[in-house]
Protein backbone atom coordinates (compact mmCIF):
# COMPACT_ATOMS: atom_id res chain seq x y z
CA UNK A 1 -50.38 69.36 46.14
CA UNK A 2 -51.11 72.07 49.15
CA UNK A 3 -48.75 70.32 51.04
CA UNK A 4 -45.77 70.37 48.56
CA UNK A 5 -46.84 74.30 47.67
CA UNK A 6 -46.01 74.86 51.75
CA UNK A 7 -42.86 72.70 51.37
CA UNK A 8 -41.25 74.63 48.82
CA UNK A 9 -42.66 78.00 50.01
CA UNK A 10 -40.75 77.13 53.54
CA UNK A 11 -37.59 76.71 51.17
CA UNK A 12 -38.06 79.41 49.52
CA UNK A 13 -38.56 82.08 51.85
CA UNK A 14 -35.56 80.39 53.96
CA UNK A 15 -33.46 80.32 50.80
CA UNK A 16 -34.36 84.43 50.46
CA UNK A 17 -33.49 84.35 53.64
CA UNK A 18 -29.68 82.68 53.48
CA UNK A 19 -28.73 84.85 50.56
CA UNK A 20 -29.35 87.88 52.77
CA UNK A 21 -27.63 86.72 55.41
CA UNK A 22 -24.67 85.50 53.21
CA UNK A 23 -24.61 88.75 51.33
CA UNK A 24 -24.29 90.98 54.69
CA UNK A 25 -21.36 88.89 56.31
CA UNK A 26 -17.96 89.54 56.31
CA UNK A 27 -15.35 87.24 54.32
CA UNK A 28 -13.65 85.64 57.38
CA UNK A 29 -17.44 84.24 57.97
CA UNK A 30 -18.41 81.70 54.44
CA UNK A 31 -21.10 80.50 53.76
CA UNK A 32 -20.65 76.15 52.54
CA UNK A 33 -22.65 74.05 50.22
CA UNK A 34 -22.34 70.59 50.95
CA UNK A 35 -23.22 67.11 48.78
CA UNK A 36 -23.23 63.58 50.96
CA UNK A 37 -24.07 60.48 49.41
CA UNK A 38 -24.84 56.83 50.80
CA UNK A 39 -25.03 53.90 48.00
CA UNK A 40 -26.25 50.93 50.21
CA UNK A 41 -27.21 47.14 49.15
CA UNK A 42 -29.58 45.69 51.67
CA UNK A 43 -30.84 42.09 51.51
CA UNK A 44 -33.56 40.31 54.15
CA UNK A 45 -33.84 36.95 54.38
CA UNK A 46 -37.00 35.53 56.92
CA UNK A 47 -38.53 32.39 57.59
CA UNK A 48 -42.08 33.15 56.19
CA UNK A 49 -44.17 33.41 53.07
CA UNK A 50 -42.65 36.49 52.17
CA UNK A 51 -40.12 36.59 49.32
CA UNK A 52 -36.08 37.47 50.04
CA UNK A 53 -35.72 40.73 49.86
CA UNK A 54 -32.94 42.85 47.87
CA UNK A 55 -32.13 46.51 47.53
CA UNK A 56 -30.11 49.05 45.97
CA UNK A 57 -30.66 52.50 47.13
CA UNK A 58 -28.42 55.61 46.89
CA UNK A 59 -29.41 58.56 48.91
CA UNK A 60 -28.40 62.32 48.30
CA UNK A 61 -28.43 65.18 50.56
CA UNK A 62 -27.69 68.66 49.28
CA UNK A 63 -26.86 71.15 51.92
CA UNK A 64 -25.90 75.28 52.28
CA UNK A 65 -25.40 76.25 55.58
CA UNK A 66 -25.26 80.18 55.62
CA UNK A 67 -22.66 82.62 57.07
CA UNK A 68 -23.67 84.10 60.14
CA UNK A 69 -24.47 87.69 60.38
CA UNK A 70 -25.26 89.27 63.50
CA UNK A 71 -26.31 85.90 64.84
CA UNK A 72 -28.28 85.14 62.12
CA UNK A 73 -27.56 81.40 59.72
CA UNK A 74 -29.58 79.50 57.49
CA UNK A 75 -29.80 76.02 56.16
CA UNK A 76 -31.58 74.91 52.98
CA UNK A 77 -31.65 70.86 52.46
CA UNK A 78 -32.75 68.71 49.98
CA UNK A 79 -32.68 65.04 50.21
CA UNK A 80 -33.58 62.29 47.44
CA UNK A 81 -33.62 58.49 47.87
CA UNK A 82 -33.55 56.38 44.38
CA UNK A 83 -33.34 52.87 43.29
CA UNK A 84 -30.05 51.48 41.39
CA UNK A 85 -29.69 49.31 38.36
CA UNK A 86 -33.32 47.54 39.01
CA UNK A 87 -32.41 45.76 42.30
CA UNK A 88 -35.67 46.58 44.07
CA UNK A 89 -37.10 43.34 44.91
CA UNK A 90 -38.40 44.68 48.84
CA UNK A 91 -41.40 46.14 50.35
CA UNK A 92 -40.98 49.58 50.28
CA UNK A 93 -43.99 50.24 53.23
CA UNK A 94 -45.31 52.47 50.60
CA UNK A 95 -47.35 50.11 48.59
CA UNK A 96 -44.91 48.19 46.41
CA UNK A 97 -44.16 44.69 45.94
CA UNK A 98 -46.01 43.52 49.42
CA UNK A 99 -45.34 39.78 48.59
CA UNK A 100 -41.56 40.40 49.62
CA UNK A 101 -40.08 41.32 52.78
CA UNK A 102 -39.77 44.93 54.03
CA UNK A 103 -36.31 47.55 53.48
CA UNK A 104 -37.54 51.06 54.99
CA UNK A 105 -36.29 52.66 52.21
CA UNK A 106 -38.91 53.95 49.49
CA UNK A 107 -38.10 56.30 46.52
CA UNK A 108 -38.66 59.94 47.95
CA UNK A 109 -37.45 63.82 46.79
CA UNK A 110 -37.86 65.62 49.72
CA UNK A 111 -36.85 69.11 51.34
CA UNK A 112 -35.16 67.63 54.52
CA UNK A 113 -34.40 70.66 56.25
CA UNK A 114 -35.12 74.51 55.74
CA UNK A 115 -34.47 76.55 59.00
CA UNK A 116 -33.29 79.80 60.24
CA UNK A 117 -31.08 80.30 63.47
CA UNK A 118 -30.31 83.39 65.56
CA UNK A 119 -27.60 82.77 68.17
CA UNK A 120 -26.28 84.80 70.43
CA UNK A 121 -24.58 84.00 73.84
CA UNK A 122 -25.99 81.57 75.64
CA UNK A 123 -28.94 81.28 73.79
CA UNK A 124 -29.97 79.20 70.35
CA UNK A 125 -33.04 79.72 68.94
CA UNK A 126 -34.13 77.35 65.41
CA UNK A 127 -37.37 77.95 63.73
CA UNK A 128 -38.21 75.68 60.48
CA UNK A 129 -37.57 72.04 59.12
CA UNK A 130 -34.64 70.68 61.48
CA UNK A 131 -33.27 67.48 62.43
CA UNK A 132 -33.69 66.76 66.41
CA UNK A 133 -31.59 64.76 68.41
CA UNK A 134 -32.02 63.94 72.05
CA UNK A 135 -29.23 62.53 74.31
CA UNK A 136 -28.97 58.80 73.12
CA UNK A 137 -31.86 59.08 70.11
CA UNK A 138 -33.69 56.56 72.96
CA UNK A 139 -36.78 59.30 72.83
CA UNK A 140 -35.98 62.10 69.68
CA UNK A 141 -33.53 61.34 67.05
CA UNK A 142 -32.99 61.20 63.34
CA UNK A 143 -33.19 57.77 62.20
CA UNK A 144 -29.92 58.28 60.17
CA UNK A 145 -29.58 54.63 59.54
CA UNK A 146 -32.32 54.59 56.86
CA UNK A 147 -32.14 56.54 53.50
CA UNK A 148 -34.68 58.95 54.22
CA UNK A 149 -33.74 60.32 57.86
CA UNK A 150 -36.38 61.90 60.21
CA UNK A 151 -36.75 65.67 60.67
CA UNK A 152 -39.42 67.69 62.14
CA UNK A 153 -41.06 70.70 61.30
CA UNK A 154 -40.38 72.48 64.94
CA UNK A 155 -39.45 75.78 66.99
CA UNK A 156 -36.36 74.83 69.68
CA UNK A 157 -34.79 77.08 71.66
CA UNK A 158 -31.64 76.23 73.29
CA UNK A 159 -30.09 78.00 76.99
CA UNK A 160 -27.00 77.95 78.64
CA UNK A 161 -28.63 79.11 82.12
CA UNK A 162 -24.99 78.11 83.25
CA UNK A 163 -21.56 77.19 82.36
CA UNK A 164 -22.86 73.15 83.47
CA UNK A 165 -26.35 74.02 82.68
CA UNK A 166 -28.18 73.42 79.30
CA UNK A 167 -31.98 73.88 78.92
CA UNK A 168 -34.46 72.50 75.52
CA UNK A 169 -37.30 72.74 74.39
CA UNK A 170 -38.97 71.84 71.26
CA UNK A 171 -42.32 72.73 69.84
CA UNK A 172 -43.15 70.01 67.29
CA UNK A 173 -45.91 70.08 64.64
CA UNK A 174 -45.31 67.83 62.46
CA UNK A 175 -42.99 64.68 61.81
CA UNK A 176 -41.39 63.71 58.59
CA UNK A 177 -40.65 60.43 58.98
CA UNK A 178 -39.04 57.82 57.33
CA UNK A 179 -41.89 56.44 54.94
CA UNK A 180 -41.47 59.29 52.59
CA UNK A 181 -43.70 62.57 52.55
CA UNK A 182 -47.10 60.75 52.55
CA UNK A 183 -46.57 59.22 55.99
CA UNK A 184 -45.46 62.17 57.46
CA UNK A 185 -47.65 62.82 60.26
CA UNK A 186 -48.92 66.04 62.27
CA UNK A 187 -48.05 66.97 65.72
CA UNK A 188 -48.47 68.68 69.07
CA UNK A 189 -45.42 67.79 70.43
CA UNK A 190 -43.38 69.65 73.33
CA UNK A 191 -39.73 68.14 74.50
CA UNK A 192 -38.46 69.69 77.21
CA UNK A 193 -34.84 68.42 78.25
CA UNK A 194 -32.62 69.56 81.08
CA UNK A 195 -28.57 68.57 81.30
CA UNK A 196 -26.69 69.13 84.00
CA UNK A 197 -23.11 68.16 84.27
CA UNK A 198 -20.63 67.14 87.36
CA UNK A 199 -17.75 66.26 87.96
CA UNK A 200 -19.07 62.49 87.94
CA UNK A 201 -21.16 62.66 84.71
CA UNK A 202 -23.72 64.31 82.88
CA UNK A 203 -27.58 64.32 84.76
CA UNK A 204 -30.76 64.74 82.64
CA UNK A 205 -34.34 65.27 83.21
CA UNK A 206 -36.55 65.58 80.44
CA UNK A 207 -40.72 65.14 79.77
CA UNK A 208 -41.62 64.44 76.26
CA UNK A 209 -45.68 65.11 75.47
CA UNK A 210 -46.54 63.53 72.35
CA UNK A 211 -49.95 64.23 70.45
CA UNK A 212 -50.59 62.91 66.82
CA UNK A 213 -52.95 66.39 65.48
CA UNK A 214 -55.43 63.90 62.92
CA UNK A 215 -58.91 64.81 65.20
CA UNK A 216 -58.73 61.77 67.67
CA UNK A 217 -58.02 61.78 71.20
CA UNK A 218 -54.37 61.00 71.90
CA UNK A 219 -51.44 61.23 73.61
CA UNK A 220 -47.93 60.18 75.00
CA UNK A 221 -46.55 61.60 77.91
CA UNK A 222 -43.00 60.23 79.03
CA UNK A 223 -40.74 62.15 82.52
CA UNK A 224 -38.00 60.73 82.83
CA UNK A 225 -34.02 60.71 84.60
CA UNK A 226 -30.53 59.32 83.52
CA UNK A 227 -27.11 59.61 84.56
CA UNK A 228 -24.53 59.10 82.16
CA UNK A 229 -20.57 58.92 83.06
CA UNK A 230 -16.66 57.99 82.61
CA UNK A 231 -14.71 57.71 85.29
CA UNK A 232 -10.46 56.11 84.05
CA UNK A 233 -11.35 52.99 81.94
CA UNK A 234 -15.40 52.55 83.17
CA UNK A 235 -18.08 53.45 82.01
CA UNK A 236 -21.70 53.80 83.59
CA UNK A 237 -25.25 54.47 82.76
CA UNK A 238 -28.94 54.46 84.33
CA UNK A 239 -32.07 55.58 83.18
CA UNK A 240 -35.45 55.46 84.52
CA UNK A 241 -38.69 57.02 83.39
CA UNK A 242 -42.84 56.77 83.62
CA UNK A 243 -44.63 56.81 80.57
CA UNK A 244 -48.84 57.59 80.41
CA UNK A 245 -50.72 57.11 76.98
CA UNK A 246 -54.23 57.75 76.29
CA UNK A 247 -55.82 56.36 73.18
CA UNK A 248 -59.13 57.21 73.00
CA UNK A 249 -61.38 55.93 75.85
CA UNK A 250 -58.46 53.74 77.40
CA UNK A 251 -55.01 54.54 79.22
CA UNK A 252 -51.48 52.73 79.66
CA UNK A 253 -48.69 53.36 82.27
CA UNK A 254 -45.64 52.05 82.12
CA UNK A 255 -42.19 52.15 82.82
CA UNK A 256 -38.51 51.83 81.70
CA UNK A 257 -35.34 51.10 82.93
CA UNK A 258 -31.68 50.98 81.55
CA UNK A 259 -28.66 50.03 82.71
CA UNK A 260 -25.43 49.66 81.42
CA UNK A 261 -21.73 49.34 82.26
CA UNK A 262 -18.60 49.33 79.99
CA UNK A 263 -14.85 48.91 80.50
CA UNK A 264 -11.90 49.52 78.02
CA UNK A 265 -8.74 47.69 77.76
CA UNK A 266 -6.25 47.42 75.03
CA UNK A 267 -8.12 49.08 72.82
CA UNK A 268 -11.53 46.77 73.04
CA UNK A 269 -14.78 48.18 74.97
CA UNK A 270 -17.12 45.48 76.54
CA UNK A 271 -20.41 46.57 77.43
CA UNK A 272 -22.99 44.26 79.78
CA UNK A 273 -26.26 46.51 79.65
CA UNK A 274 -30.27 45.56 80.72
CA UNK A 275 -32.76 47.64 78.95
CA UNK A 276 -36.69 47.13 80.12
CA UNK A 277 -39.55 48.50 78.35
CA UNK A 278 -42.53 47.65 80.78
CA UNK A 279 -45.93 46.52 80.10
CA UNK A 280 -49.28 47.55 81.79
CA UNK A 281 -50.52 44.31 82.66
CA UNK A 282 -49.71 42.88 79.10
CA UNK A 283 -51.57 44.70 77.61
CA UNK A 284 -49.73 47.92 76.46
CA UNK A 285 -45.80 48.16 76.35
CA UNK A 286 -43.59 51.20 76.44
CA UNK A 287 -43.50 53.37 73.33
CA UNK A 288 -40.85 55.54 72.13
CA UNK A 289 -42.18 56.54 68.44
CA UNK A 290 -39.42 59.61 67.85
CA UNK A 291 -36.50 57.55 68.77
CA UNK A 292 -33.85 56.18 66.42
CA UNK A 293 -35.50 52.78 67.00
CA UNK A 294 -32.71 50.95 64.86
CA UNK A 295 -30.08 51.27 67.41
CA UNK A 296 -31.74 49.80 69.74
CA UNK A 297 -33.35 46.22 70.39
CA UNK A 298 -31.06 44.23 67.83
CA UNK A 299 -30.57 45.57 64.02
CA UNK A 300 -32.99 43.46 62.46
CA UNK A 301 -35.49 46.08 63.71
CA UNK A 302 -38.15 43.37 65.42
CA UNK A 303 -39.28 45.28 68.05
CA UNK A 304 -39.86 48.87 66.22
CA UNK A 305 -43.24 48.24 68.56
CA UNK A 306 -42.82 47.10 71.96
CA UNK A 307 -45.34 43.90 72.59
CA UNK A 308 -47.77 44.67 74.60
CA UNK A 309 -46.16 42.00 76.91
CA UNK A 310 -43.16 43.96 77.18
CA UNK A 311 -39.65 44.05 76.64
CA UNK A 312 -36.37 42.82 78.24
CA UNK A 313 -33.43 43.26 76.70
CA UNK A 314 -30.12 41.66 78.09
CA UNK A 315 -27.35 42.36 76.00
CA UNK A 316 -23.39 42.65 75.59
CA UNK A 317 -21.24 44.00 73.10
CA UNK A 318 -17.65 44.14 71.94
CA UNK A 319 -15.56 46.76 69.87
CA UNK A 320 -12.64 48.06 69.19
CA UNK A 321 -10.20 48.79 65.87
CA UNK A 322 -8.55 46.35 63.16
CA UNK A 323 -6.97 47.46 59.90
CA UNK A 324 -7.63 51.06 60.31
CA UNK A 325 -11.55 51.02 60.89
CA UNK A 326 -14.01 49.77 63.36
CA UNK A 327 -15.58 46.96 64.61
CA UNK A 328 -18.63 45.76 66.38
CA UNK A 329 -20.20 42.66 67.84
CA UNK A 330 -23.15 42.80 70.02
CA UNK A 331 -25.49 39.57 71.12
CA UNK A 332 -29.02 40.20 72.66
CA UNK A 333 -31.24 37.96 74.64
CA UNK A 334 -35.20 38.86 74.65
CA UNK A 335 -37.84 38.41 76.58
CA UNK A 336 -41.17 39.66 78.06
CA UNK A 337 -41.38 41.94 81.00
CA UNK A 338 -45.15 40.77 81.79
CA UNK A 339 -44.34 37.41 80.63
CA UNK A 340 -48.11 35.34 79.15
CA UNK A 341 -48.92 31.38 78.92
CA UNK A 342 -48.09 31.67 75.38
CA UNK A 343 -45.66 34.65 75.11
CA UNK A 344 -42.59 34.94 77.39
CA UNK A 345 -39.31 33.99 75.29
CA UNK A 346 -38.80 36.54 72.38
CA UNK A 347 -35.56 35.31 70.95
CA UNK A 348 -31.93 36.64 70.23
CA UNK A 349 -29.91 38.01 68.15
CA UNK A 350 -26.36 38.35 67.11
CA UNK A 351 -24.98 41.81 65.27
CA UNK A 352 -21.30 42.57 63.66
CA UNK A 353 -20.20 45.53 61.64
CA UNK A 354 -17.34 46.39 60.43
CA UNK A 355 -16.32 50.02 58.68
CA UNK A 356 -13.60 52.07 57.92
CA UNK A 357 -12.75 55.54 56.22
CA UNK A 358 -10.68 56.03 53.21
CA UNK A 359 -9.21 58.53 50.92
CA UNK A 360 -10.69 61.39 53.41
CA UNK A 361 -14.10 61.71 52.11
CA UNK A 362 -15.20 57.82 51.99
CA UNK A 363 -16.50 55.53 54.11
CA UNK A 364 -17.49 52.16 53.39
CA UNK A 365 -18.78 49.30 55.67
CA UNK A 366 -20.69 45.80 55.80
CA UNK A 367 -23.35 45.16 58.47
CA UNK A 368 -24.79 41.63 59.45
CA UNK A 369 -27.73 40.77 61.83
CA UNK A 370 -28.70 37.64 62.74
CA UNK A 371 -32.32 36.55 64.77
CA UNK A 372 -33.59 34.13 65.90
CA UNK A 373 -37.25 33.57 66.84
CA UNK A 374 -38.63 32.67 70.54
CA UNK A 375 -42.04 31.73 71.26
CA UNK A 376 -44.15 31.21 68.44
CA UNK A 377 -46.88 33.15 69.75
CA UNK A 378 -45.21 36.18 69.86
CA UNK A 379 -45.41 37.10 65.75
CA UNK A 380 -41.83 36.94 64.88
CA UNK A 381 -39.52 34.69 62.95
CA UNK A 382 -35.90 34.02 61.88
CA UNK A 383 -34.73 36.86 60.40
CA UNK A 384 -31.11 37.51 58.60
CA UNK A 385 -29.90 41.10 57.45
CA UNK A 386 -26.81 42.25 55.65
CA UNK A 387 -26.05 45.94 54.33
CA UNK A 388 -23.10 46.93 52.05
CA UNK A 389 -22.58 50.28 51.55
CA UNK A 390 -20.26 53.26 50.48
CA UNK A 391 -20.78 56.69 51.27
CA UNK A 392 -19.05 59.92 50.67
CA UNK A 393 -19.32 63.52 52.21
CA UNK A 394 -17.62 66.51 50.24
């Protein structure tokens, strides 16, 4: 109950705060009120003891983004996530129906984002509930796939130094993940991100140092440096960074590695990439708990966690347009990076989507992920997802 008296006290005094702000600017500077919505049918079928999974969610997100005045906005945003029409046959990771499989998508009303912004020049300053989202979402992001994104509770301050030249950083103290309020967890986070861009591509440095605040010694501490570029037709990408976590009495180091290449013709992309999560001695594997995990590793979300073995990923996808939307196929092969006598193939998997936009404010799409289990050792199994969904922003 404290906690929801602070939520709605945050929206409150930021919703005082918009009106003022809106009141005071000038009419060539309005205010908008936005409504998007995201009906989505998700079925999981897996090779275990677990029932099929089946759900029908619709999400809706409610925003009002202020005028500016004097480099002052607001937003206020309030997102809910409900069951349709009694399909809601899945684990919802918040305590219902455990004897099926899991859909990350539980019933939630939550205030999503309440922030105020002063801008001015080259600098951005946010203080309140935003949504984050680093480079490629490999370390910070949102987690838009599911129903209930990810925001944080956060101070970020964004500089210009130059005209090339952009400089983060992000005080986090708490997360609001994707599990609904009750999961959300408290922080002592700092992300600290540098850009730089050439005439080749765009550099980045960054260290991320994670701490979950619940009274136990911990803590994640990733530096890092990728290069991302186009040069005609190609395209090229390397990343590299040390991670050290400390879990009590005991500490992990490892490293990652990505790289990836693309090349367009006639209107398809191909893309041959590696990604490595490394493993200390199999027995801790790379962690990236912020990240938009989903896009990463194969849709059917197996490797959320890296195994402590490890992660390879060797993968190559293929896209381009048909019948005025999009398409997607993208096949992954897994295995361990500290490979054991009993854990060393971890399976593959084949994704497709297709979507397309219609009638301006409508999107609709269908999603299909297909995987199939290595060694039996390491805890996974056949797995098939689909999505349907329609969605519409106005």
């Amino acid at each position: 109950m404290q906690t929801e008296y602070k939520l709605y006290t945050i929206a409150a005094l930021t919703l005082l705060a918009t009106i003022g702000i809106s009141a005071n600017a000038n009419a060539e500077n309005q205010a908008k009120t936005t409504i998007d919505l995201n009906l989505r049918y998700e079925a999981v079928d897996q090779e275990n003891t677990l029932k099929d999974a089946s759900a029908l969610t619709l999400r809706t997100r409610l925003n009002h983004t202020t005028a500016s005045y004097n480099g002052f906005s607001g937003v206020v945003e309030f997102e809910d996530s409900r069951q349709i029409a009694g399909v809601d046959d899945y684990n919802d990771t918040v305590g219902n129906n455990a004897e099926y499989s899991v859909i990350a998508d539980p019933e939630s009303t939550e205030l999503d984002q309440a922030f105020v912004q002063y801008k001015q020049g080259k600098l951005t300053a946010k203080v309140g509930r935003q949504v984050i989202t680093l480079d490629n979402h490999r370390y910070v992001g949102h987690v838009g796939w599911r129903q209930d994104r990810q925001t944080f509770d956060a101070a970020t301050i964004n500089y210009n130094a130059l005209e090339n030249l952009n400089i983060s950083y992000s005080f986090l103290n708490k997360r609001n993940r994707i599990f609904a309020q009750a999961n959300d967890l408290h922080s002592k986070d700092h992300l600290i991100n540098i850009a730089y861009k050439t005439q080749y591509g765009q550099l980045t440095t960054y260290g991320y140092l994670l701490e979950v605040d619940e009274g136990t010694t911990n803590g994640l501490d990733t530096f890092g440096l990728s290069f991302k570029g186009q040069k005609d037709n190609f395209s090229y990408f390397a990343e590299f960074s040390t991670q050290d976590s400390e879990s009590g009495t005991t500490d992990y180091s490892a490293t990652y590695i990505a790289l990836e290449g693309g090349y367009s013709f006639n209107a398809v992309t191909l893309k041959l990439g590696a990604e490595v999560l490394g493993s200390d001695d199999g027995m801790y594997g790379f962690s990236t708990p912020l990240a938009t995990l989903h896009k990463f590793n194969g849709w059917s979300d197996q490797f959320l966690a890296t195994p402590k073995e490890g992660l390879v990923d060797l993968y190559a996808s293929l896209s381009g347009k048909a019948f005025g939307g999009g398409w997607t196929v993208v096949v992954h092969d897994f295995s361990a990076d500290e490979a054991s006598e009993s854990v060393d193939d971890l399976g593959s998997e084949i994704n497709a989507v297709y979507a397309k936009k219609f009638a301006n404010n409508y999107t609709a799409g269908i999603k299909y992920s297909a995987y199939s289990a290595g060694d039996t050792a390491s805890g996974k199994v056949d797995t098939d997802k689909v999505w349907v969904w329609v969605s519409a922003k106005f």
